[in-house]
Structures are given as C-alpha cells and as structure tokens.
N, C-alpha and C. Protein backbone atom coordinates (compact mmCIF):
# COMPACT_ATOMS: atom_id res chain seq x y z
N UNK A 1 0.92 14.09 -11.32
CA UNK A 1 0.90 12.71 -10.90
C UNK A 1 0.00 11.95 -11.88
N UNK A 2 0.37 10.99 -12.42
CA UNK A 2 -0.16 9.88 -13.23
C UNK A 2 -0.48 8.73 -12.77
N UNK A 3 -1.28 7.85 -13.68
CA UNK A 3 -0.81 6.27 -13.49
C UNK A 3 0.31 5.92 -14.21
N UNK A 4 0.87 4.91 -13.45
CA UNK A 4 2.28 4.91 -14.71
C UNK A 4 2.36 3.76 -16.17
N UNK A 5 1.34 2.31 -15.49
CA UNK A 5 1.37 1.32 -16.09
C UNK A 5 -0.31 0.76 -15.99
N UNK A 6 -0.25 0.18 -16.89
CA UNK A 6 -1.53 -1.00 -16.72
C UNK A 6 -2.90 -0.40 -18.02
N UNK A 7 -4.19 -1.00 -17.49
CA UNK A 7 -5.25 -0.66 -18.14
C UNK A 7 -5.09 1.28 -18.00
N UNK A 8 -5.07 1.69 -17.11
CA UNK A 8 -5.09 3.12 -17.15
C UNK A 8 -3.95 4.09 -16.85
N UNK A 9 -2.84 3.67 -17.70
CA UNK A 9 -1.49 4.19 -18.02
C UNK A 9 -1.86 5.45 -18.64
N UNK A 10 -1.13 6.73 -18.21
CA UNK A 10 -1.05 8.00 -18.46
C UNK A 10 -2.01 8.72 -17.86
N UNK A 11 -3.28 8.00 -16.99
CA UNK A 11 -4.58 8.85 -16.68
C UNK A 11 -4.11 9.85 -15.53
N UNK A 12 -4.17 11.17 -15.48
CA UNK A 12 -3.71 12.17 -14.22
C UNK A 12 -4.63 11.74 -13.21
N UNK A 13 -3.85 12.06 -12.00
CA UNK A 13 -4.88 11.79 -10.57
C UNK A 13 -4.47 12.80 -9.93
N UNK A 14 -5.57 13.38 -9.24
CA UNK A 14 -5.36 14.50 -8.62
C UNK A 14 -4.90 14.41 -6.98
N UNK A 15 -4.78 14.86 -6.14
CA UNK A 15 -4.40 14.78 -4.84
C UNK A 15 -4.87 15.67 -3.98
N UNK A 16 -4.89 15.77 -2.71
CA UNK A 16 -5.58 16.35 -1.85
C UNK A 16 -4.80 17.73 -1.29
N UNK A 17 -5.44 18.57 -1.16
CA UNK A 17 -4.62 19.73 -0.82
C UNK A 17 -4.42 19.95 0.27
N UNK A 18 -3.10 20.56 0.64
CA UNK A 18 -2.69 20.59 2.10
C UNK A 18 -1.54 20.02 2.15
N UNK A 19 -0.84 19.70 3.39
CA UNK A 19 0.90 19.66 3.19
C UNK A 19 0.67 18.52 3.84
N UNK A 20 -0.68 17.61 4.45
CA UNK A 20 -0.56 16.55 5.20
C UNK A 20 -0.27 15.39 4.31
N UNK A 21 -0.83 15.61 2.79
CA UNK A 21 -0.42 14.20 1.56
C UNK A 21 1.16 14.34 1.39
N UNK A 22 1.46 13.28 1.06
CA UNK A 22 2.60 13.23 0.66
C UNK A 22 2.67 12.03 -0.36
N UNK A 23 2.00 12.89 -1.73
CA UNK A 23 2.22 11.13 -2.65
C UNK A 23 3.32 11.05 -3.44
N UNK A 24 3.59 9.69 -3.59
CA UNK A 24 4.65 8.63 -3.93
C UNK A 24 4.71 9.35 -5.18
N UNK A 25 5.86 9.66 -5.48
CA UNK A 25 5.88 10.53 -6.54
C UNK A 25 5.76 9.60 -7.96
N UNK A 26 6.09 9.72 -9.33
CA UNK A 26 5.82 8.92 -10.25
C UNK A 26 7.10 7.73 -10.37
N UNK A 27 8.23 8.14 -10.52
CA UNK A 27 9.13 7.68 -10.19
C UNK A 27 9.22 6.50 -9.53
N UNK A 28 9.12 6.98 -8.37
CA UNK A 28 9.25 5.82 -7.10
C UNK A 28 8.11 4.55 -7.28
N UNK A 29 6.79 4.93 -7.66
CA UNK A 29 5.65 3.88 -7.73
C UNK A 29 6.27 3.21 -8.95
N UNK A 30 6.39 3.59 -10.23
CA UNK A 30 7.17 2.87 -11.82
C UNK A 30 8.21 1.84 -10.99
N UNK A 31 8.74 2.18 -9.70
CA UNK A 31 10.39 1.23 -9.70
C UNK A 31 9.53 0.71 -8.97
N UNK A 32 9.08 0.57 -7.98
CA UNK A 32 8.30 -0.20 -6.88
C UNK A 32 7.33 -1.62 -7.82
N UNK A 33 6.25 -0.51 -8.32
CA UNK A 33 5.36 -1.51 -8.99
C UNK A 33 6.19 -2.76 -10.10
N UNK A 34 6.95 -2.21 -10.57
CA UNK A 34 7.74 -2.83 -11.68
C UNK A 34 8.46 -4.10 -10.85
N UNK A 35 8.84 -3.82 -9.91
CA UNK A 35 9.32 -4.91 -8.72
C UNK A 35 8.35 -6.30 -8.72
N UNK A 36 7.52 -5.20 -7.92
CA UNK A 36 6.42 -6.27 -7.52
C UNK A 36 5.50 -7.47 -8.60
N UNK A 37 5.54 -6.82 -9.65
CA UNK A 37 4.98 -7.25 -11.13
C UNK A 37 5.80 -8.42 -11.74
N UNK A 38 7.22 -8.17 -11.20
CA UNK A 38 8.18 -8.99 -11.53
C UNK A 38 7.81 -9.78 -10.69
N UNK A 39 7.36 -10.10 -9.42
CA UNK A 39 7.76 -10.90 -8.74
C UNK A 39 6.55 -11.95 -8.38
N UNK A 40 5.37 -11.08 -9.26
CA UNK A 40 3.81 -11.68 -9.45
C UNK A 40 2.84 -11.91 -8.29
N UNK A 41 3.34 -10.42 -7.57
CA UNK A 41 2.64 -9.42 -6.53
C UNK A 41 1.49 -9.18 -6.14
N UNK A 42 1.40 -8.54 -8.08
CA UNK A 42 0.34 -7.56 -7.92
C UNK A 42 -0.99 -8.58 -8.96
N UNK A 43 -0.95 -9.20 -10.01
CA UNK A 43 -2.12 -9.75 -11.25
C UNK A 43 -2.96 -10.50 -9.75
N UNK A 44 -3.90 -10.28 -9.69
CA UNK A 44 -4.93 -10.67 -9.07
C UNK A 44 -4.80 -10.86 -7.48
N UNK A 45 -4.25 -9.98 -6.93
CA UNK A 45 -4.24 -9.65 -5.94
C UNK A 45 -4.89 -8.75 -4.95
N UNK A 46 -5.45 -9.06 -3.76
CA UNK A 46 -6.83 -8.44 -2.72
C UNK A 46 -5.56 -7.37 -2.72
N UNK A 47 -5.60 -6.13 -2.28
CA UNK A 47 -4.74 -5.04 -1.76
C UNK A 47 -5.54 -4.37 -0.62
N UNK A 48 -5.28 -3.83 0.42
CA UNK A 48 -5.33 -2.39 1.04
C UNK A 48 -4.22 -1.53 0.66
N UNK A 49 -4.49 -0.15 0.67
CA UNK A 49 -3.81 0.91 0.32
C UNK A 49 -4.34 1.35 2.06
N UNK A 50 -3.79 1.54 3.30
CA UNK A 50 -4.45 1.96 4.38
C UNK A 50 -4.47 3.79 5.08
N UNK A 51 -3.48 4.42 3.97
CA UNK A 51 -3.50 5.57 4.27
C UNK A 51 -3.28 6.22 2.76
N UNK A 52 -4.62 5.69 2.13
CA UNK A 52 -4.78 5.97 0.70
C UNK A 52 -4.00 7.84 0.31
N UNK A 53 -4.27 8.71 1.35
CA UNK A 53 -4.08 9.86 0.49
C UNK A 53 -4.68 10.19 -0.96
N UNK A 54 -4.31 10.06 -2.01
CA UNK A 54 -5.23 10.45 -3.25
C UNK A 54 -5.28 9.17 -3.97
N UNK A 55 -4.92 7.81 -3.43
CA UNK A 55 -5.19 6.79 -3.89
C UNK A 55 -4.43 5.95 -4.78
N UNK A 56 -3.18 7.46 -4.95
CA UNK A 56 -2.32 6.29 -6.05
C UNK A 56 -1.86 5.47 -6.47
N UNK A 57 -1.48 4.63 -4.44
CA UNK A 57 -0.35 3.11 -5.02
C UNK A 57 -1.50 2.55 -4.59
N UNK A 58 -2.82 2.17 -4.84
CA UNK A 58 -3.87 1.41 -4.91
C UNK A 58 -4.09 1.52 -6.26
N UNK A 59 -4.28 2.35 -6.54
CA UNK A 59 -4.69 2.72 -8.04
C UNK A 59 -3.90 2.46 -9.28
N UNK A 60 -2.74 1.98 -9.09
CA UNK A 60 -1.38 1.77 -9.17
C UNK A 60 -1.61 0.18 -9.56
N UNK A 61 -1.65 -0.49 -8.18
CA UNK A 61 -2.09 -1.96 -8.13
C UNK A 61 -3.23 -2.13 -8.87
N UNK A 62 -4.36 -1.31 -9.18
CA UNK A 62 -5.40 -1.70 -10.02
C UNK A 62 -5.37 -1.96 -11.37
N UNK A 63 -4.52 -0.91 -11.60
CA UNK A 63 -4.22 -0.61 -13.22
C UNK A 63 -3.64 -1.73 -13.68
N UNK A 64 -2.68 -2.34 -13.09
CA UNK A 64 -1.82 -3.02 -13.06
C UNK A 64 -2.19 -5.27 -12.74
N UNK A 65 -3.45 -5.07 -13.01
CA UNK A 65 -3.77 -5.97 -12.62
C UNK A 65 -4.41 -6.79 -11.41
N UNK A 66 -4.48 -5.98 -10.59
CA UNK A 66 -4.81 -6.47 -8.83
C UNK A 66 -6.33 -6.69 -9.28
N UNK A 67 -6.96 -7.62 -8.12
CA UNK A 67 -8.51 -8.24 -8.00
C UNK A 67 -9.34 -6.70 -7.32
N UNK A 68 -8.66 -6.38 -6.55
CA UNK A 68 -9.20 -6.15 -5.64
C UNK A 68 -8.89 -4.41 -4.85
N UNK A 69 -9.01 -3.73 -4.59
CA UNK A 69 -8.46 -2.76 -3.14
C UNK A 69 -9.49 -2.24 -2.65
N UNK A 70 -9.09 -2.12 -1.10
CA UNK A 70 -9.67 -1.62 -0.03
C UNK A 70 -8.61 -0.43 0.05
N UNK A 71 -9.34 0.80 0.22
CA UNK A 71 -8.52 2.31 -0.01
C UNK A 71 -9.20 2.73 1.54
N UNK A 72 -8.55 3.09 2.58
CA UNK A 72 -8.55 3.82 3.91
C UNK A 72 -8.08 5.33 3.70
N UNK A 73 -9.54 5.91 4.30
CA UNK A 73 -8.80 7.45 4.55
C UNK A 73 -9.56 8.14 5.96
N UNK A 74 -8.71 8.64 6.24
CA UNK A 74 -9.06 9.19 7.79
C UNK A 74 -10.32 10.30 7.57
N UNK A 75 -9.26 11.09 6.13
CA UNK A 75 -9.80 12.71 5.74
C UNK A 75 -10.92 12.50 5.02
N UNK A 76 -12.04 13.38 5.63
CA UNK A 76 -13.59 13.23 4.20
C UNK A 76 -12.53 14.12 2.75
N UNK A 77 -11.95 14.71 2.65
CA UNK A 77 -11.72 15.64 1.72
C UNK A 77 -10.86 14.64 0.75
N UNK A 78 -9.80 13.67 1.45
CA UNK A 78 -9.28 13.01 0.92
C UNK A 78 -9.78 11.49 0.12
N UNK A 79 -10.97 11.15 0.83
CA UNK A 79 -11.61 9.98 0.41
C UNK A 79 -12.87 10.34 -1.02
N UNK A 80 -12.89 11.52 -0.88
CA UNK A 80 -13.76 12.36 -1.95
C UNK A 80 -12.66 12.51 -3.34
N UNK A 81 -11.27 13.03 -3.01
CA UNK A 81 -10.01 12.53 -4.26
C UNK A 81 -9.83 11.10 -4.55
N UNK A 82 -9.48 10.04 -3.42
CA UNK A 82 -9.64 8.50 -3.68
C UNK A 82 -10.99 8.44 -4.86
N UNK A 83 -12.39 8.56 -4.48
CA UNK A 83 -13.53 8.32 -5.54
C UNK A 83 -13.18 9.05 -6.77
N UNK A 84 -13.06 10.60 -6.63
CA UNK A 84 -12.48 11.02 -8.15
C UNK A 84 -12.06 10.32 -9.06
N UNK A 85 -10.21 10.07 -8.15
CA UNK A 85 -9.59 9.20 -9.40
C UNK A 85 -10.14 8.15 -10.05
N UNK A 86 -10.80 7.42 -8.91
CA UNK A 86 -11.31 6.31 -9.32
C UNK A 86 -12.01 6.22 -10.03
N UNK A 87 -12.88 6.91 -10.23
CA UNK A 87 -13.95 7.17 -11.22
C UNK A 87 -13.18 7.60 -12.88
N UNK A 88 -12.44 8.39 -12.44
CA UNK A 88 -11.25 9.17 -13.78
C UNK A 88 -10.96 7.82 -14.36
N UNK A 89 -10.34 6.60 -13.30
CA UNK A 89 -9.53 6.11 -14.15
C UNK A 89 -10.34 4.72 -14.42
N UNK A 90 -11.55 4.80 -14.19
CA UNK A 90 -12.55 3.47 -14.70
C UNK A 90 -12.23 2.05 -13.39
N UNK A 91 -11.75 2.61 -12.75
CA UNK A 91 -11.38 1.13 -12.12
C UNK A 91 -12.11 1.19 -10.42
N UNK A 92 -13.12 2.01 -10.35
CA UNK A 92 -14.23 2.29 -9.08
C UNK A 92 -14.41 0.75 -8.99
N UNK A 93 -14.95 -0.17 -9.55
CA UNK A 93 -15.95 -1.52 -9.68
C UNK A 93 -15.12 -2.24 -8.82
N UNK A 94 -13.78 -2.11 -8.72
CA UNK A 94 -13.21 -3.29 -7.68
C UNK A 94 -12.94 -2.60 -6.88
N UNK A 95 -12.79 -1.50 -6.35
CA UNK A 95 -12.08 -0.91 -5.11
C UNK A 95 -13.53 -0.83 -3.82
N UNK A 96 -13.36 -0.49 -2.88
CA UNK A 96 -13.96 0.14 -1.54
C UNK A 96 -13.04 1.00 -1.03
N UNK A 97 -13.82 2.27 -0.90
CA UNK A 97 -13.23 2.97 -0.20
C UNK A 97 -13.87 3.30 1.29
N UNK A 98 -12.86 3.20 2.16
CA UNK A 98 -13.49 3.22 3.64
C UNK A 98 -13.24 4.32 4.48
N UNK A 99 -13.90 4.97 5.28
CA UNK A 99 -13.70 6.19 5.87
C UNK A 99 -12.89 5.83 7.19
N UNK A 100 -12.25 6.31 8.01
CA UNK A 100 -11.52 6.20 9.50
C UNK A 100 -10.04 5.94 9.56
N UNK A 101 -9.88 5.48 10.96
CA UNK A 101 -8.23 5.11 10.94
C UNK A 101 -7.72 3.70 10.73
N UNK A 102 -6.79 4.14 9.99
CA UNK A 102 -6.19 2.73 9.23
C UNK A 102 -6.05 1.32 10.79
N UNK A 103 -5.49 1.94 11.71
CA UNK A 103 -5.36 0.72 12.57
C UNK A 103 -6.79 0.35 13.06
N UNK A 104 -7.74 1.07 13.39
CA UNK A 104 -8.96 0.48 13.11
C UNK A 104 -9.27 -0.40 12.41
N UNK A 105 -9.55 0.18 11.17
CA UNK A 105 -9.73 -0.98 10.15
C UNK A 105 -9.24 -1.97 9.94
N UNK A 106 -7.96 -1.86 10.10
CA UNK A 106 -7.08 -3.36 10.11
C UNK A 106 -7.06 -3.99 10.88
N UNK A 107 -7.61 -3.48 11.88
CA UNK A 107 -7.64 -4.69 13.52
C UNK A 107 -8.76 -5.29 13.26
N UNK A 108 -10.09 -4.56 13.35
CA UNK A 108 -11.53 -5.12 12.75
C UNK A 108 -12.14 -5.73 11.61
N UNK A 109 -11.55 -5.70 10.35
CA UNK A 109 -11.50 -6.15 9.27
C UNK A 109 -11.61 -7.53 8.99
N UNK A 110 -12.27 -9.14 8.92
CA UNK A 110 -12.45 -9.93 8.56
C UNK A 110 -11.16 -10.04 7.17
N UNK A 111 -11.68 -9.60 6.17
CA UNK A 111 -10.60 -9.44 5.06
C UNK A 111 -9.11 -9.83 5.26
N UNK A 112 -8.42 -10.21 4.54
CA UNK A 112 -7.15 -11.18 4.17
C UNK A 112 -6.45 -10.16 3.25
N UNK A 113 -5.13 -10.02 3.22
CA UNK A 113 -4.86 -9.22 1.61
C UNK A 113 -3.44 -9.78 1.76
N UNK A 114 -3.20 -9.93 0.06
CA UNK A 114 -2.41 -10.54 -0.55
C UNK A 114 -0.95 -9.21 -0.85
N UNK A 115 -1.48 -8.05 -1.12
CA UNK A 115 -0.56 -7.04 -0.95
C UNK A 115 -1.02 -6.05 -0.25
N UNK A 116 -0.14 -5.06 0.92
CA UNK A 116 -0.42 -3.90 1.47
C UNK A 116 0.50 -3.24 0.98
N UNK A 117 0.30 -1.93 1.17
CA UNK A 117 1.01 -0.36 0.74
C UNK A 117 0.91 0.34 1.45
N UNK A 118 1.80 0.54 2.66
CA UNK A 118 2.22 1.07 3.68
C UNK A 118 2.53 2.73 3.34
N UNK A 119 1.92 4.01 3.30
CA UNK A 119 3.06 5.18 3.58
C UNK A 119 2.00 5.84 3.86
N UNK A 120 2.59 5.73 5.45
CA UNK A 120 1.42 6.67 6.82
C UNK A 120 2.41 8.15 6.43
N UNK A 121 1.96 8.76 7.24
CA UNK A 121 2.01 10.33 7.44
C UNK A 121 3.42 10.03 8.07
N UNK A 122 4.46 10.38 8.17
CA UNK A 122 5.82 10.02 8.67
C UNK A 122 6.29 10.38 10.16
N UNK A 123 5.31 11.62 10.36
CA UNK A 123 5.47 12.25 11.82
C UNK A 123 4.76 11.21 12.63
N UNK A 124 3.56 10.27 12.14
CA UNK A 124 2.64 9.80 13.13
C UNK A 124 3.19 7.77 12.90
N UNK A 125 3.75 7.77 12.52
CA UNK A 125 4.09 6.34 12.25
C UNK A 125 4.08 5.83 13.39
N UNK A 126 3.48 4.67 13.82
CA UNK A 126 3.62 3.82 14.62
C UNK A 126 4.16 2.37 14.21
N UNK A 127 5.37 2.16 13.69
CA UNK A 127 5.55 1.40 12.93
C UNK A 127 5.36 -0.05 14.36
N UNK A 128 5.82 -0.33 15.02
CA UNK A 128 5.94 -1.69 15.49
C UNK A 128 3.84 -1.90 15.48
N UNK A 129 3.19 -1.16 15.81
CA UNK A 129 1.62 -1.20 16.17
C UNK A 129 0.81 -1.75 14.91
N UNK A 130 1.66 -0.75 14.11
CA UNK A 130 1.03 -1.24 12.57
C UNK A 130 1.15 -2.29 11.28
N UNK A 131 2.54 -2.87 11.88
CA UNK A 131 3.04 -3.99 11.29
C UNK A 131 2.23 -5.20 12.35
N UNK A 132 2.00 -5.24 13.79
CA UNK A 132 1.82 -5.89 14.57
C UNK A 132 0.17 -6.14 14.27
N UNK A 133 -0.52 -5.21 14.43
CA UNK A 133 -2.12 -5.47 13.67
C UNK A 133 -2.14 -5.99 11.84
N UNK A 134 -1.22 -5.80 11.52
CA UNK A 134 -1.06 -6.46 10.22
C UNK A 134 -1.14 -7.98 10.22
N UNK A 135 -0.77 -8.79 11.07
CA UNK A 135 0.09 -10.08 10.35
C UNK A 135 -1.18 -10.71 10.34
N UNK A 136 -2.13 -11.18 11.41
CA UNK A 136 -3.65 -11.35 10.93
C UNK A 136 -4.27 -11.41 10.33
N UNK A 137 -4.08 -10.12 9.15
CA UNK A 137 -4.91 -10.06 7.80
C UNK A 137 -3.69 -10.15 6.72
N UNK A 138 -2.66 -10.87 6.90
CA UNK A 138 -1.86 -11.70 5.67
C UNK A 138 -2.50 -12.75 5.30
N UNK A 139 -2.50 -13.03 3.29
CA UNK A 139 -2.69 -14.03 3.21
C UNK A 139 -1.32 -14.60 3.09
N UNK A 140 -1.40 -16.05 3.05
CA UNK A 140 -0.24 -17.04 2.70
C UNK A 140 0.52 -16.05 1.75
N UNK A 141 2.44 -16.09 1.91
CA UNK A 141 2.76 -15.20 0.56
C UNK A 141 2.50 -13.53 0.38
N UNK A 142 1.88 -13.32 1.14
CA UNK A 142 1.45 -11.63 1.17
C UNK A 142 2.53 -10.72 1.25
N UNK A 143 2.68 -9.85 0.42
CA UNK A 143 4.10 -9.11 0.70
C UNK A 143 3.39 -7.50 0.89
N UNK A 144 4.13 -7.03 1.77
CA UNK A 144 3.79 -5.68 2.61
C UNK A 144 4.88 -4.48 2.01
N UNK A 145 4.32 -3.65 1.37
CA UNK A 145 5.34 -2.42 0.73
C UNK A 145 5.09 -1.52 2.26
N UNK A 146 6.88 -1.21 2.29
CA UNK A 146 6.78 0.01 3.20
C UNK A 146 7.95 1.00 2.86
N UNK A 147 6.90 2.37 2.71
CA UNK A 147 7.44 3.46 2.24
C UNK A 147 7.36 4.23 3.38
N UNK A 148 8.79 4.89 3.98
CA UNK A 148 9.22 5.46 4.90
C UNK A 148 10.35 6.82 4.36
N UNK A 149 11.01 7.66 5.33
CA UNK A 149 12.46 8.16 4.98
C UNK A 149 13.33 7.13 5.23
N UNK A 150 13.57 6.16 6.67
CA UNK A 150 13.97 4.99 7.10
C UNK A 150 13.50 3.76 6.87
N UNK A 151 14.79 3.08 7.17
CA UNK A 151 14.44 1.45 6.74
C UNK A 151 13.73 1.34 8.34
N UNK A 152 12.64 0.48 7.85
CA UNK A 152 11.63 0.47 9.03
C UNK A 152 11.90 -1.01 10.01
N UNK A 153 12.61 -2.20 9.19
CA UNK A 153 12.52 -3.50 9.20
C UNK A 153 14.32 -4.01 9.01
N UNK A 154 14.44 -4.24 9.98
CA UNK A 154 16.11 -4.49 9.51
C UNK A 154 16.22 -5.82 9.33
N UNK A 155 17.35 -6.35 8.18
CA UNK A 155 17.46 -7.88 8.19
C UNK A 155 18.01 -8.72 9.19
N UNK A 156 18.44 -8.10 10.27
CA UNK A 156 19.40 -8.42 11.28
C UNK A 156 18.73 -8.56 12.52
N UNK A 157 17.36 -8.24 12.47
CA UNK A 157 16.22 -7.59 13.64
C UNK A 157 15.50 -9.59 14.41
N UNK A 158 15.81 -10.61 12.97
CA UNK A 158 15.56 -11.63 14.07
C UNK A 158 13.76 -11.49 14.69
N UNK A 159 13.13 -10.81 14.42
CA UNK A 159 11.95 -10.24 14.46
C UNK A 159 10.99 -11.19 13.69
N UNK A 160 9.45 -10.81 12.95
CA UNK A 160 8.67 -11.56 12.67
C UNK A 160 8.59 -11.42 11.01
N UNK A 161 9.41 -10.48 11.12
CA UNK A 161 9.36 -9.87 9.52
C UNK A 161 10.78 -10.47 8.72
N UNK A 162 10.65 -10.53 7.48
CA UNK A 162 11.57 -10.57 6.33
C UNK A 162 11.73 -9.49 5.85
N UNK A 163 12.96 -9.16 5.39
CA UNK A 163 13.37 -8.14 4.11
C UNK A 163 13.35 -8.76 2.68
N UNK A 164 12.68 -8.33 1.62
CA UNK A 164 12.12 -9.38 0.71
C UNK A 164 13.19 -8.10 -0.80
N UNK A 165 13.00 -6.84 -0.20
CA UNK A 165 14.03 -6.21 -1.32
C UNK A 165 14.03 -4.24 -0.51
N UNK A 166 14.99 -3.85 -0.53
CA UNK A 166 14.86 -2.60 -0.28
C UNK A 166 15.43 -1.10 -1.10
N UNK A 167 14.84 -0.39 -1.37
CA UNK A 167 15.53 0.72 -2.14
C UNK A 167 15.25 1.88 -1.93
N UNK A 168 16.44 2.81 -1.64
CA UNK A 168 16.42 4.09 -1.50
C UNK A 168 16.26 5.04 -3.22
N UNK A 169 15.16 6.14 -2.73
CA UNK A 169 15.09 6.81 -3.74
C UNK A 169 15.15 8.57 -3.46
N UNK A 170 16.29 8.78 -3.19
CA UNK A 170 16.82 10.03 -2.73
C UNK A 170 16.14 10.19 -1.15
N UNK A 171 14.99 10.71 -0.25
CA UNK A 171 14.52 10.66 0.64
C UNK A 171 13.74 9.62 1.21
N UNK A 172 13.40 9.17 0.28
CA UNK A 172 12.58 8.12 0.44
C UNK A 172 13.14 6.51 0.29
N UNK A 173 12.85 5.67 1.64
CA UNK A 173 13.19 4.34 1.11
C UNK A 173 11.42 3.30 1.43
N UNK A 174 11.87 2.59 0.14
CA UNK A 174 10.92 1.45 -0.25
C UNK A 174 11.18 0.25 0.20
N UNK A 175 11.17 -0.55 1.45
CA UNK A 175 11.08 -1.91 1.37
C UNK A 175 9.89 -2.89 1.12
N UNK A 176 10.26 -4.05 0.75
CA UNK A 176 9.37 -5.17 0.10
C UNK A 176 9.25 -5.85 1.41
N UNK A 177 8.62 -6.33 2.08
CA UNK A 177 8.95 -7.18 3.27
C UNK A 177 7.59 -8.44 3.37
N UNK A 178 8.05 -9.60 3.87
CA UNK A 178 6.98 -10.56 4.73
C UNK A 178 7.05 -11.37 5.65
N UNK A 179 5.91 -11.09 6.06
CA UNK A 179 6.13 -11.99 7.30
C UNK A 179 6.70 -13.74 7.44
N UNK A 180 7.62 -13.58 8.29
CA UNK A 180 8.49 -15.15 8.44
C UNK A 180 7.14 -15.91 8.52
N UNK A 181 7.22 -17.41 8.43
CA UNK A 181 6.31 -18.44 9.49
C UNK A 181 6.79 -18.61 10.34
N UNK A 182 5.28 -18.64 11.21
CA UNK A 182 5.34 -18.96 12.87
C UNK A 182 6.19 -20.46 13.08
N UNK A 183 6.93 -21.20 13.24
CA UNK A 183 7.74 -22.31 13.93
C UNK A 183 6.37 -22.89 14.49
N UNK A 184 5.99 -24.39 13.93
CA UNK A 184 4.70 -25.37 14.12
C UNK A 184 3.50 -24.85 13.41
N UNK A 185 3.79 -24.29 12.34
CA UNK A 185 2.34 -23.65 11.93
C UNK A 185 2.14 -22.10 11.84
N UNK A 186 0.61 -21.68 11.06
CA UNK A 186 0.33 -20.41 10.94
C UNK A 186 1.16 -19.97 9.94
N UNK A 187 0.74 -18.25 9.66
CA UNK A 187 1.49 -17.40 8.96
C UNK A 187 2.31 -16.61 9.37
C-alpha cells in the first residue's frame, strides 16, 4: 500500500494487523481521489477519515492537498499505524489523531468538515445512524465518500442525501454523495 498522488506520492504505509482492517486498496483510492480532485474536493479541505484503519484515505487527502484531517480509531494498535504513517509521510503537522468510536466523535465534535471518508468495518455498519449524526458537522458543499460492498444511498430514496457519482470496483462500491438543502434554510 502506497500514497498514490500529491506531496508524498510513492511513500509505503503500513497497516494494522489482523483481518479487522480492510484498506482501500491502491487502485480504488487513485480512481476515487482523482474524482474528487477533479471536482475541487479535496485542495484545502477540513477532512475526517472516521474509521481511519492505517490512515490511508486521510493520508490520501493530505498528500493531495487537504488543510486539514481528523483521523478516528477505536484500536490503540491501529492509531499507533495512523501516527507511523504519518510521521513516514511528513504530513503529522495538519492531522489529529483521535482515540474512540467514530459516532462518538461525530456527535460531540464542534468541528465542521468539508470532506468525509466513510469505510466502517462492513459487518458493523450502521449506515442510516452514521449518515444521520453526520449532517451537523457538514460544511456548506461538503461531499461525503462512502465505501461499502453496497450502494448505501439510492438516487430514488427521496431521502436527505444526493448521489453526487457512484462506482463499482469489483467488490467494492464508492459513492460520492451530499447532503440535499433543508427547504427554508440550513444545510
């Protein structure tokens, strides 16, 4: 596993051992990020990564231009790989890394972010809970990556969410999504 693009293109990052990570392989982050870059996502953008794993699609967004990330990890073993890389790949100075559970943090959190990077553990997804403690800490424009096996967000769902772009990459699908505006106001 690499970075793929940015200030720290080619730097290896290591990952956490055990069958509970599951990182975004190189592939999938290159088509994703490349998206988002296009679409002027990621250059100076606050991020959470909320179920960092070894930190990559934060690390990803850093390389790549982002202001900012807040990296969440449940695991001490795993938030000890998040600092590694970070340190490996020079880009520690803007990140925080935070210890506990992602819906914690995101419910309690003051903080705003301009991009999230969604890919929980797949067995434990609570997707309606975790999109639902999300919309709060959108800024204006904020677009939410969610990496699933399933499309998590349908365009047809009439719901609070947008489909902004979606792509399957053999097991894995990537949607781009944001939140509609509230009708009289808000985000």
């Amino acid at each position: 596993m690499r970075v793929v693009a940015g200030s720290a293109r080619g730097r290896r990052l290591s990952a956490p051992g055990g069958s509970s990570t599951r990182p975004t392989t190189d592939r999938v982050r290159e088509a994703t990020f490349n998206a988002l870059a296009s679409s002027g996502a990621v250059d100076g953008a606050r991020v959470v990564d909320p179920f960092a794993g070894s930190g990559a699609l934060g690390i990803e967004a850093l390389s790549r231009g982002a202001a900012h990330c807040t990296f969440v990890e449940r695991e001490r073993a795993g938030r000890a790989v998040v600092e590694a890389n970070l340190a490996a790949t020079g880009l520690g100075d803007r990140a925080e890394v935070v210890g506990g559970d992602a819906l914690v943090h995101l419910a309690h959190t003051q903080a705003t972010f301009d991009l999230v990077l969604l890919d929980p553990p797949r067995a434990a997804a609570d997707w309606p809970t975790l999109l639902a403690v999300l919309v709060p800490r959108l800024a204006p424009d904020a677009v939410v990556v969610v990496e699933s096996d399933h499309p998590i967000v349908h365009p047809t769902d009439g719901g609070p969410w947008s489909v902004m772009r979606e792509k399957r990459y053999g097991g894995t699908v990537v949607q781009m999504i944001c939140a509609r505006p509230i009708p009289g106001g808000g985000s």
